[in-house]
C-alpha atoms as a PDB file:
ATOM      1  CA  UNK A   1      -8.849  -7.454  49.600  1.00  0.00           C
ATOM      2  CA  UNK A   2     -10.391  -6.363  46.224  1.00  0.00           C
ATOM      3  CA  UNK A   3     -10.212  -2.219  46.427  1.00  0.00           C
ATOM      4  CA  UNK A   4     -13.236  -0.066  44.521  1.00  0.00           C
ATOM      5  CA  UNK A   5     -12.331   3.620  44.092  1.00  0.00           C
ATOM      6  CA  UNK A   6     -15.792   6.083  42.734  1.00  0.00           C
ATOM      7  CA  UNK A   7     -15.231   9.437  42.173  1.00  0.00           C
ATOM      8  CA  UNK A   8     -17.490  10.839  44.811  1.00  0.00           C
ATOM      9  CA  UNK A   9     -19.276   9.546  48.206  1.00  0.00           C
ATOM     10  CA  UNK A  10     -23.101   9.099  46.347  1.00  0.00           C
ATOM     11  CA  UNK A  11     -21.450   6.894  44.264  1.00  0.00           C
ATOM     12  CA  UNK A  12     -19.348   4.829  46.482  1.00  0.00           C
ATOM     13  CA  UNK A  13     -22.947   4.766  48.389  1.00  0.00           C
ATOM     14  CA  UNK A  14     -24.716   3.275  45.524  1.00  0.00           C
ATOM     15  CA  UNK A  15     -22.172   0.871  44.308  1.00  0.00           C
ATOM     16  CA  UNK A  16     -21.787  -0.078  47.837  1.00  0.00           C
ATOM     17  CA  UNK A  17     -25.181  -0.897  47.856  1.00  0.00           C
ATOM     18  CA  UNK A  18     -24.766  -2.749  45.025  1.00  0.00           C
ATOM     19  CA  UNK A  19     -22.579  -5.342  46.237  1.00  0.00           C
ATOM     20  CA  UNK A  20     -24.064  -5.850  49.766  1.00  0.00           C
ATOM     21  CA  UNK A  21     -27.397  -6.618  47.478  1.00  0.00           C
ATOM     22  CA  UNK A  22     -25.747  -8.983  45.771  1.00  0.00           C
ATOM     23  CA  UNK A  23     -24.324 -11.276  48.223  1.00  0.00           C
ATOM     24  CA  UNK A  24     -27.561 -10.646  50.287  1.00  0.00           C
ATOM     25  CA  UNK A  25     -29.526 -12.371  46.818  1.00  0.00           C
ATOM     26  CA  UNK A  26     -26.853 -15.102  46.423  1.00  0.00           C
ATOM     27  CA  UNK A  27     -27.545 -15.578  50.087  1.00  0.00           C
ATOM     28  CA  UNK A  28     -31.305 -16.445  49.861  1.00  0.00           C
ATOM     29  CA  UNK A  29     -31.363 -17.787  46.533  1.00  0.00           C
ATOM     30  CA  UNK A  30     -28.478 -20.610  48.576  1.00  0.00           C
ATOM     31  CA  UNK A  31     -30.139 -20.951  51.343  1.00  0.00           C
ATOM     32  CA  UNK A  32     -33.362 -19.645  51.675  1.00  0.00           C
ATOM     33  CA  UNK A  33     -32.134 -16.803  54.174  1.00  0.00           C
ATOM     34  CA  UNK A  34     -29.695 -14.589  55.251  1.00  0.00           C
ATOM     35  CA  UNK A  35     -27.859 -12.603  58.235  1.00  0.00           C
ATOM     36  CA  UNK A  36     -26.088  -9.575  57.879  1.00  0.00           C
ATOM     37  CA  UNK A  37     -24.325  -7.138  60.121  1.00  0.00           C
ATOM     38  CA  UNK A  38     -25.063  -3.545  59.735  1.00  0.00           C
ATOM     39  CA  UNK A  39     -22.912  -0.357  61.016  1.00  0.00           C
ATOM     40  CA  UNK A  40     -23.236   3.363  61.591  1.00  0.00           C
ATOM     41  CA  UNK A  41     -21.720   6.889  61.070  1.00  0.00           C
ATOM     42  CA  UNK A  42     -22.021   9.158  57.951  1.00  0.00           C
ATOM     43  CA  UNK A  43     -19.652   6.554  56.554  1.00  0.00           C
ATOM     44  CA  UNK A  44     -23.070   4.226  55.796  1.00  0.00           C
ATOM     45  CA  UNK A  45     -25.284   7.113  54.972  1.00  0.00           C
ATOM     46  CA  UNK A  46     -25.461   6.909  51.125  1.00  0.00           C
ATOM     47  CA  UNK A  47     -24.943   3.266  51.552  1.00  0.00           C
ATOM     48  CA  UNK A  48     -28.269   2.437  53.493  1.00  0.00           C
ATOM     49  CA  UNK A  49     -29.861   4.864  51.816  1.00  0.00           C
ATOM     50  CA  UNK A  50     -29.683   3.372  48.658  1.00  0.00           C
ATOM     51  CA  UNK A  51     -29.449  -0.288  50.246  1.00  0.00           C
ATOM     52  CA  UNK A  52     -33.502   0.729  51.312  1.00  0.00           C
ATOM     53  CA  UNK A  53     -34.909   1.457  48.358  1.00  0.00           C
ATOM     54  CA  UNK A  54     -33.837  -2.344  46.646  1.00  0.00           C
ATOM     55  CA  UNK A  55     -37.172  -3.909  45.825  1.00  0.00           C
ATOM     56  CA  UNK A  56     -35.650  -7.201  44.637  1.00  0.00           C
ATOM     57  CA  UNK A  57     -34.950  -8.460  48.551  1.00  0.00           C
ATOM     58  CA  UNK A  58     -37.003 -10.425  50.338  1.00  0.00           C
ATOM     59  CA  UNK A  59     -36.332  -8.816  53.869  1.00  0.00           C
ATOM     60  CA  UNK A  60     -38.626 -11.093  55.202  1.00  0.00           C
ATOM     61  CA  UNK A  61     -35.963 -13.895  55.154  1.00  0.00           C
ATOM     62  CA  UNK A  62     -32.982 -11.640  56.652  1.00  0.00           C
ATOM     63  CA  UNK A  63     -31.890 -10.921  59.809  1.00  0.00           C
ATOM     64  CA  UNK A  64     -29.458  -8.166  61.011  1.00  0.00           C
ATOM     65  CA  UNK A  65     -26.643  -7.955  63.424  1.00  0.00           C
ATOM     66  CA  UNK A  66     -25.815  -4.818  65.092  1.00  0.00           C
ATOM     67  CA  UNK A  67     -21.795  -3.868  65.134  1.00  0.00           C
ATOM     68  CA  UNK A  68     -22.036  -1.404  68.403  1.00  0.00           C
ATOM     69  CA  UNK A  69     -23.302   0.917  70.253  1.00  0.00           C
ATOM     70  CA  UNK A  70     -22.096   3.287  73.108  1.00  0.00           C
ATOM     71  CA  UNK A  71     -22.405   1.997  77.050  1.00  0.00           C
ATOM     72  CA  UNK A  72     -25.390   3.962  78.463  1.00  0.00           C
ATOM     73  CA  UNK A  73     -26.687   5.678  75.686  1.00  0.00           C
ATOM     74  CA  UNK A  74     -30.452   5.758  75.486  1.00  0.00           C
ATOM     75  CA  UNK A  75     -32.339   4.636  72.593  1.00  0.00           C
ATOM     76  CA  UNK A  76     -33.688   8.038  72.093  1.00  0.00           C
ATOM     77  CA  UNK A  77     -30.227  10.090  71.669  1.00  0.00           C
ATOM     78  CA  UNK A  78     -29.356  11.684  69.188  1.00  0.00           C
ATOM     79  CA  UNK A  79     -25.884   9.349  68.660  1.00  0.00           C
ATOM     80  CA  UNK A  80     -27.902   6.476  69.964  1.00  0.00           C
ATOM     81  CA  UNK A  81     -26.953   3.744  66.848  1.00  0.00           C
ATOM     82  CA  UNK A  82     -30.484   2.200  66.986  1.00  0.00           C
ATOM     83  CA  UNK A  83     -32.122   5.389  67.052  1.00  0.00           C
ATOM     84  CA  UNK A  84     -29.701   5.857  63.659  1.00  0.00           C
ATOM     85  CA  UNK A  85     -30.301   1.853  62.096  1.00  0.00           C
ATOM     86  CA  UNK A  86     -34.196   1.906  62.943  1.00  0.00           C
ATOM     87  CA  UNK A  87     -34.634   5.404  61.273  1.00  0.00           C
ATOM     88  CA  UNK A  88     -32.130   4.821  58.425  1.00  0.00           C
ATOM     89  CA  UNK A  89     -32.882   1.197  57.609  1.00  0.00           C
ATOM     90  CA  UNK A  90     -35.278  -0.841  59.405  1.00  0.00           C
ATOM     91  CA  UNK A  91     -38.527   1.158  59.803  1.00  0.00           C
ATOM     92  CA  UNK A  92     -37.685   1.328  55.576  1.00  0.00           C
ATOM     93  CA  UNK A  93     -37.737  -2.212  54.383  1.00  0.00           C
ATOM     94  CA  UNK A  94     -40.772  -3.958  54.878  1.00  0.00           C
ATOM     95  CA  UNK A  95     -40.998  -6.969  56.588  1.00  0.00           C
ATOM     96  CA  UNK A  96     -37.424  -7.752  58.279  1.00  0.00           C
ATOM     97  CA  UNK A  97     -37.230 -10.692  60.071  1.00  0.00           C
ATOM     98  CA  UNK A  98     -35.372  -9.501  62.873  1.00  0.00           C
ATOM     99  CA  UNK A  99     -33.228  -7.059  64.075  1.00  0.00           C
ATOM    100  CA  UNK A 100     -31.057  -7.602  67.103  1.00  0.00           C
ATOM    101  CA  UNK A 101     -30.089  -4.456  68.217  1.00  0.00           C
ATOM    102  CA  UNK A 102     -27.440  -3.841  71.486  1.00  0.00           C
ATOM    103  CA  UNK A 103     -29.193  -2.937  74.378  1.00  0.00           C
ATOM    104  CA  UNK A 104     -26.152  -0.871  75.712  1.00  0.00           C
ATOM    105  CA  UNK A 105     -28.020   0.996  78.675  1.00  0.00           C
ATOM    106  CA  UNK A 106     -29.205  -2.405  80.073  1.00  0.00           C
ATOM    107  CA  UNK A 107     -29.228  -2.729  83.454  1.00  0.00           C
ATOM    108  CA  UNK A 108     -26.843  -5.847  83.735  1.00  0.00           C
ATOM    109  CA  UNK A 109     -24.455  -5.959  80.587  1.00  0.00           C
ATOM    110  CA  UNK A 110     -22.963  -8.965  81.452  1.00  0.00           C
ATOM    111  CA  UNK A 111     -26.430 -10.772  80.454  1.00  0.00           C
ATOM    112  CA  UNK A 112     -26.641  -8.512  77.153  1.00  0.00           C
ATOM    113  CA  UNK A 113     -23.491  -9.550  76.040  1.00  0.00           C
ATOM    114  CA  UNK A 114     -24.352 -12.828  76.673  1.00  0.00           C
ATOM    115  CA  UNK A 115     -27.911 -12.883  74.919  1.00  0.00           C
ATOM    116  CA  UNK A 116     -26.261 -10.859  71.949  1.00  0.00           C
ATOM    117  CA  UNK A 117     -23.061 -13.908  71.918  1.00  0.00           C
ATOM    118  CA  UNK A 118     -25.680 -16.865  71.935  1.00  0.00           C
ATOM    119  CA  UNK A 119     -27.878 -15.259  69.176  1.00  0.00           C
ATOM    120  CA  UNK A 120     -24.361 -14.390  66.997  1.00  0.00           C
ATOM    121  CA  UNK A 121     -22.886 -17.977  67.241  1.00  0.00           C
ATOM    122  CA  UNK A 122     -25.378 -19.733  65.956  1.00  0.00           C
ATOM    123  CA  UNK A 123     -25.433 -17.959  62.658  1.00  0.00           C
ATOM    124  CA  UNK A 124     -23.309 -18.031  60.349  1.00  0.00           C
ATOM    125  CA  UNK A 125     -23.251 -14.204  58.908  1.00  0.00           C
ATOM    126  CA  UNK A 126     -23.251 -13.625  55.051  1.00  0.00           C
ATOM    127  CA  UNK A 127     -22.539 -10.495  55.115  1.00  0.00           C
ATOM    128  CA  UNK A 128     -20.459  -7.772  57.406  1.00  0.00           C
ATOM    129  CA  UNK A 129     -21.543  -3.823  56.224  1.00  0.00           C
ATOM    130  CA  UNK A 130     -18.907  -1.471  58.153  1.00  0.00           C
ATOM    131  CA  UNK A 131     -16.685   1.542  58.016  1.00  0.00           C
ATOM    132  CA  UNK A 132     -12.925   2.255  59.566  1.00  0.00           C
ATOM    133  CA  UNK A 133     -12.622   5.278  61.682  1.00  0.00           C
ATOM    134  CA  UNK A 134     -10.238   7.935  62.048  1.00  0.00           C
ATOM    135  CA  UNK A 135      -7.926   6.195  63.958  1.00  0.00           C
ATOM    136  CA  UNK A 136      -8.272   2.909  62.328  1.00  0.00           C
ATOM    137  CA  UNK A 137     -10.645   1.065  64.072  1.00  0.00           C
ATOM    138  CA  UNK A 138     -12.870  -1.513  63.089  1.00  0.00           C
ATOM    139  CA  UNK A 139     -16.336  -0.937  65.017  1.00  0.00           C
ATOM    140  CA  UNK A 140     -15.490   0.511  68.333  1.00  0.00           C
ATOM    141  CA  UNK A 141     -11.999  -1.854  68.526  1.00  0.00           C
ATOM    142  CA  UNK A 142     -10.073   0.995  68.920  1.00  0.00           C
ATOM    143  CA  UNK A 143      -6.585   0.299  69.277  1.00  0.00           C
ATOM    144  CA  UNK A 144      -4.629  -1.435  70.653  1.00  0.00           C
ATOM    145  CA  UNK A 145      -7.254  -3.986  69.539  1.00  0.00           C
ATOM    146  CA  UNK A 146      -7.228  -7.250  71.161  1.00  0.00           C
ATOM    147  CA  UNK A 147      -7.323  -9.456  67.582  1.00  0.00           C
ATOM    148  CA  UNK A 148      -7.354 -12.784  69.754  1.00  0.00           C
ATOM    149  CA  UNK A 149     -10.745 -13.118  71.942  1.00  0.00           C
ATOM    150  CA  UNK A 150     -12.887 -15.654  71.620  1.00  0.00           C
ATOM    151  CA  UNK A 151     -15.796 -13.080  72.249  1.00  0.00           C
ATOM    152  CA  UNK A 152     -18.316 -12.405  69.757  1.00  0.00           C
ATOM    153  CA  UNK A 153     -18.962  -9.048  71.833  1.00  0.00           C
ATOM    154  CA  UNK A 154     -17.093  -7.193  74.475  1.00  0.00           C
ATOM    155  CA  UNK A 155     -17.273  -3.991  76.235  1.00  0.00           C
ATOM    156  CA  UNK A 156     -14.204  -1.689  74.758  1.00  0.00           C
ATOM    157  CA  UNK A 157     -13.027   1.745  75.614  1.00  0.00           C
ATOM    158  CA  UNK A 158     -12.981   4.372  73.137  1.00  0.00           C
ATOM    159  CA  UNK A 159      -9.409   6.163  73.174  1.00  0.00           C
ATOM    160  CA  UNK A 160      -9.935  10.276  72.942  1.00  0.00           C
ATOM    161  CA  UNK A 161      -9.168   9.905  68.731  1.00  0.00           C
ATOM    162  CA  UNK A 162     -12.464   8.075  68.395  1.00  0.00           C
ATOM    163  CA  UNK A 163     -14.531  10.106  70.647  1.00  0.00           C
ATOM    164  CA  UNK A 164     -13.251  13.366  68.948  1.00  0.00           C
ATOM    165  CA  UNK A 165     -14.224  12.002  65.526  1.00  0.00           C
ATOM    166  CA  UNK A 166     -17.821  11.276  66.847  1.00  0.00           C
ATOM    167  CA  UNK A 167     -18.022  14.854  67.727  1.00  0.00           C
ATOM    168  CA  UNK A 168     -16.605  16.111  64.594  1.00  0.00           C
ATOM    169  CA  UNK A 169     -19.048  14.290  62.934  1.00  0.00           C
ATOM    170  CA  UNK A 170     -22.009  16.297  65.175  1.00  0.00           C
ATOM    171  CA  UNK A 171     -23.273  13.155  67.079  1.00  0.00           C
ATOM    172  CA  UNK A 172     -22.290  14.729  70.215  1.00  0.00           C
ATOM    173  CA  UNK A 173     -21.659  18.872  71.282  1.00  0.00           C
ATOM    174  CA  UNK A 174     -18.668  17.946  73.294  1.00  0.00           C
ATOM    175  CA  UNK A 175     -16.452  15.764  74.266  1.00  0.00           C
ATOM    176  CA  UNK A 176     -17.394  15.669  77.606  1.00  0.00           C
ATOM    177  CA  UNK A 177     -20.743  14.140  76.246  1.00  0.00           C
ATOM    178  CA  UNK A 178     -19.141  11.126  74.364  1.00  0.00           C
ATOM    179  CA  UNK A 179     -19.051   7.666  76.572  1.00  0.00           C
ATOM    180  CA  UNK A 180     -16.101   6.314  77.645  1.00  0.00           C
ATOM    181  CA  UNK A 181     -16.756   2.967  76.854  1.00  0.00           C
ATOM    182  CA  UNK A 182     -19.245   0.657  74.609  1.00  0.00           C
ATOM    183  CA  UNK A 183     -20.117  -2.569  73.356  1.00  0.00           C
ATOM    184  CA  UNK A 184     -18.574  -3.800  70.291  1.00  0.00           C
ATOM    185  CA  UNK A 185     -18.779  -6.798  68.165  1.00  0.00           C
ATOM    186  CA  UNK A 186     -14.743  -8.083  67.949  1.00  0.00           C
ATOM    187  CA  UNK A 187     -12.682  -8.212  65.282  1.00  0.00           C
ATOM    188  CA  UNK A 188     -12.610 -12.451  65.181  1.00  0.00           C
ATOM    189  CA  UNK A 189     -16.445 -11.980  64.805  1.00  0.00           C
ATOM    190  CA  UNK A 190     -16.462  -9.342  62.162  1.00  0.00           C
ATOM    191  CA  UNK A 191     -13.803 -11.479  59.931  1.00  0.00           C
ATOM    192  CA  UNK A 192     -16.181 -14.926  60.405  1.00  0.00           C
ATOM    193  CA  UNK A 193     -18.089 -12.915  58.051  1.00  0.00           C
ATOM    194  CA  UNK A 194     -18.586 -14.200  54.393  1.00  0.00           C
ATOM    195  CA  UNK A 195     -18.155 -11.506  52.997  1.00  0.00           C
ATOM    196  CA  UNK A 196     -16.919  -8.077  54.416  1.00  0.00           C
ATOM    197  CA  UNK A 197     -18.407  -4.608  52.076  1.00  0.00           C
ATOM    198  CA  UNK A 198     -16.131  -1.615  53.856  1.00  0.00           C
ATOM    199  CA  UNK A 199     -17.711   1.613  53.073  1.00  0.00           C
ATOM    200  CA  UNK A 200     -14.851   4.473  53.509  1.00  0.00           C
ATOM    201  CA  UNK A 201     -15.547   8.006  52.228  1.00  0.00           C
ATOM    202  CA  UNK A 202     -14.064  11.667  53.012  1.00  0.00           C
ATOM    203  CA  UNK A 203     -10.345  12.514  52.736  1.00  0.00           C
ATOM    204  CA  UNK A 204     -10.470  12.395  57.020  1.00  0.00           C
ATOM    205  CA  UNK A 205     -10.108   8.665  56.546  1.00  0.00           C
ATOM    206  CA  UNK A 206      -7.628   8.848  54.330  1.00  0.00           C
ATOM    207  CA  UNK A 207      -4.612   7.658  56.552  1.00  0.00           C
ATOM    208  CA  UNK A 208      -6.924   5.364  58.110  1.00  0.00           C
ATOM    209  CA  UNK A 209      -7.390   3.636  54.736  1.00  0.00           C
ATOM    210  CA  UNK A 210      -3.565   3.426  54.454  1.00  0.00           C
ATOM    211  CA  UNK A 211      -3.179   1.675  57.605  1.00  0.00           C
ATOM    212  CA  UNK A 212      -5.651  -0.833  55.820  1.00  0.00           C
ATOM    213  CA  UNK A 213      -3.959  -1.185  53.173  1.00  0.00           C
ATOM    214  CA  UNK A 214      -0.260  -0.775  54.125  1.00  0.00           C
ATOM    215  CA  UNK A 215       0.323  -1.279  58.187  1.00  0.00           C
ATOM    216  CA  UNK A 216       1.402  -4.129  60.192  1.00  0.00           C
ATOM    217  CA  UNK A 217      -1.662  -6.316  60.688  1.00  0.00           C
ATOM    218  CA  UNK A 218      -1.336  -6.154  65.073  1.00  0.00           C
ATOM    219  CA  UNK A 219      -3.228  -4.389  67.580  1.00  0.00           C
ATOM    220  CA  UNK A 220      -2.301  -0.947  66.807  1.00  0.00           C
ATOM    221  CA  UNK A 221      -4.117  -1.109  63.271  1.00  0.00           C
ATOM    222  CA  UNK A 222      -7.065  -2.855  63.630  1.00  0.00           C
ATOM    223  CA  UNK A 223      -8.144  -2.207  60.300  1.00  0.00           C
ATOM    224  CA  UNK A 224      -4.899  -3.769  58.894  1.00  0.00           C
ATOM    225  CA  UNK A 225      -7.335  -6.891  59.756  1.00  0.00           C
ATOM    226  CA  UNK A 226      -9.482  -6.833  57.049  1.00  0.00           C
ATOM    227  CA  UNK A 227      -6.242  -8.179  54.820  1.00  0.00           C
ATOM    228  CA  UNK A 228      -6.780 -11.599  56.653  1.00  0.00           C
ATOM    229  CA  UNK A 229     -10.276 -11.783  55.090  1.00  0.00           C
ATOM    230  CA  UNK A 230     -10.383 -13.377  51.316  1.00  0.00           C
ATOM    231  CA  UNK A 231     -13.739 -11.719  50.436  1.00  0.00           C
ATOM    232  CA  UNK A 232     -13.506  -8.182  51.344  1.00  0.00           C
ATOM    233  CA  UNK A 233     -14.309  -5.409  49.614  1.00  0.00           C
ATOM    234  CA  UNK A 234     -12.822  -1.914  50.512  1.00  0.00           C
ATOM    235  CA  UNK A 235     -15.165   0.615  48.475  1.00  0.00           C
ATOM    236  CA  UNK A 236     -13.435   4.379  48.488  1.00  0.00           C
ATOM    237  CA  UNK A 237     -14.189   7.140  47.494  1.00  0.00           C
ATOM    238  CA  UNK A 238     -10.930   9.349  45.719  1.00  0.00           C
ATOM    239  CA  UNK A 239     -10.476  11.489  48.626  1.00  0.00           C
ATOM    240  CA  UNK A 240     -10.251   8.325  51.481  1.00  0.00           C
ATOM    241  CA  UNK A 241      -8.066   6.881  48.488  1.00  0.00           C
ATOM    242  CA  UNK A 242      -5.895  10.194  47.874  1.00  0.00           C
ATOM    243  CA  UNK A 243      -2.862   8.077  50.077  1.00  0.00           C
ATOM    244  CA  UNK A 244      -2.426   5.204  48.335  1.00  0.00           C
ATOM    245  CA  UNK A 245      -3.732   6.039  44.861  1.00  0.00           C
ATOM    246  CA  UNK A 246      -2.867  10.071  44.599  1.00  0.00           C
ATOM    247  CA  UNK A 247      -3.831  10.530  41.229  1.00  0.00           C
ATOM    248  CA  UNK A 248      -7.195   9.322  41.782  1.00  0.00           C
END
């Protein structure tokens, strides 16, 4: 795990960024396209943002991944993750190739998860963009995690520490609103990546980014996962990093 620490979130965004345009170049230039996996929350704001305006990708030769998205939720919520990934990235770059988002408020899941599995295993995925949440998990694998399916996607249930952080965060007025379960791409799936670029600002993460760095790597700390991967990148910002580097 190679660990980044900027001195505020714009620039972890940018340099973020950065990175995820590199290995997306080295990607085509290799092969002649590329597949990434894209995530959600304010942790990818500046990330995306920034990600967007690079003129030096051909998005006509790269396809996206989504990481999750909540059971139920219709495209046109406010906390709906396509609603967030079509506004924040894909109605911006012109030309993508495709975009396969999670149809979580299908009518028969089963068959989603399916259609989402076949299209994920036959790729092999250059590049994994997510965040760690509150409580440690790595898209909605909240723990205990299961760290041992076979799955490429699952449906998960989100303990109460996740659903409170996605109302902290304003996605949702109460808690009563949040969904009690979703779709999320597994941790085996996330860690065939390539290469993993973890975005992590705000001092609220900041024990989760100790568990990443320091905890047991087992079900209760799913992010303690990411130390099994040999090209990840943990990009901080100096308050997530304020408990394991405190004089940053």
């Amino acid at each position: 795990m190679r660990i980044c620490i900027f001195e505020n979130a714009l620039d972890l965004g940018s340099h973020s960024a950065m990175v995820v345009s590199m290995h997306i170049r080295r990607a085509l230039q290799e092969k002649g396209e590329c597949s990434i996996i894209l995530a959600t929350g304010t942790s990818q704001l500046t990330m995306l943002d920034a990600l967007v305006k690079d003129h030096d990708i051909d998005w006509t030769k790269v396809e996206v991944f989504h990481l999750d998205e909540y059971v139920g939720i219709p495209e046109t919520h406010k906390a709906s993750f396509r609603k967030y990934l079509r506004e924040r990235f894909a109605d911006r770059v012109p030309g993508l190739r495709s975009f396969h988002y999670i149809k979580a408020d299908a009518d028969d899941l089963s068959k989603e998860i399916a259609r989402l599995s076949d299209l994920i295993s036959s790729k092999n995925i250059d590049v994994a963009c997510i965040g760690i949440g509150e409580n440690g998990h790595l898209a909605f694998n909240d723990p205990p995690a299961n760290l041992d399916t076979k799955e490429p996607y699952l449906i998960v249930r989100l303990d109460e520490a996740c659903r409170r952080q996605q109302v902290g965060e304003g996605w949702f007025d109460d808690l009563t609103e949040v969904p009690m379960q979703a779709i999320s791409m597994s941790i085996p799936q996330i860690l065939k990546s390539e290469y993993i670029i973890c975005t992590v600002p705000d001092k609220r993460k900041a024990e989760a980014v100790r568990m990443a760095v320091t905890a047991p790597i087992d079900p209760i700390h799913p992010c303690a996962s990411l130390r099994m991967h040999k090209n990840c990148y943990l990009m901080l910002d100096h308050s997530a990093a304020s408990l394991i580097c405190p004089l940053s």
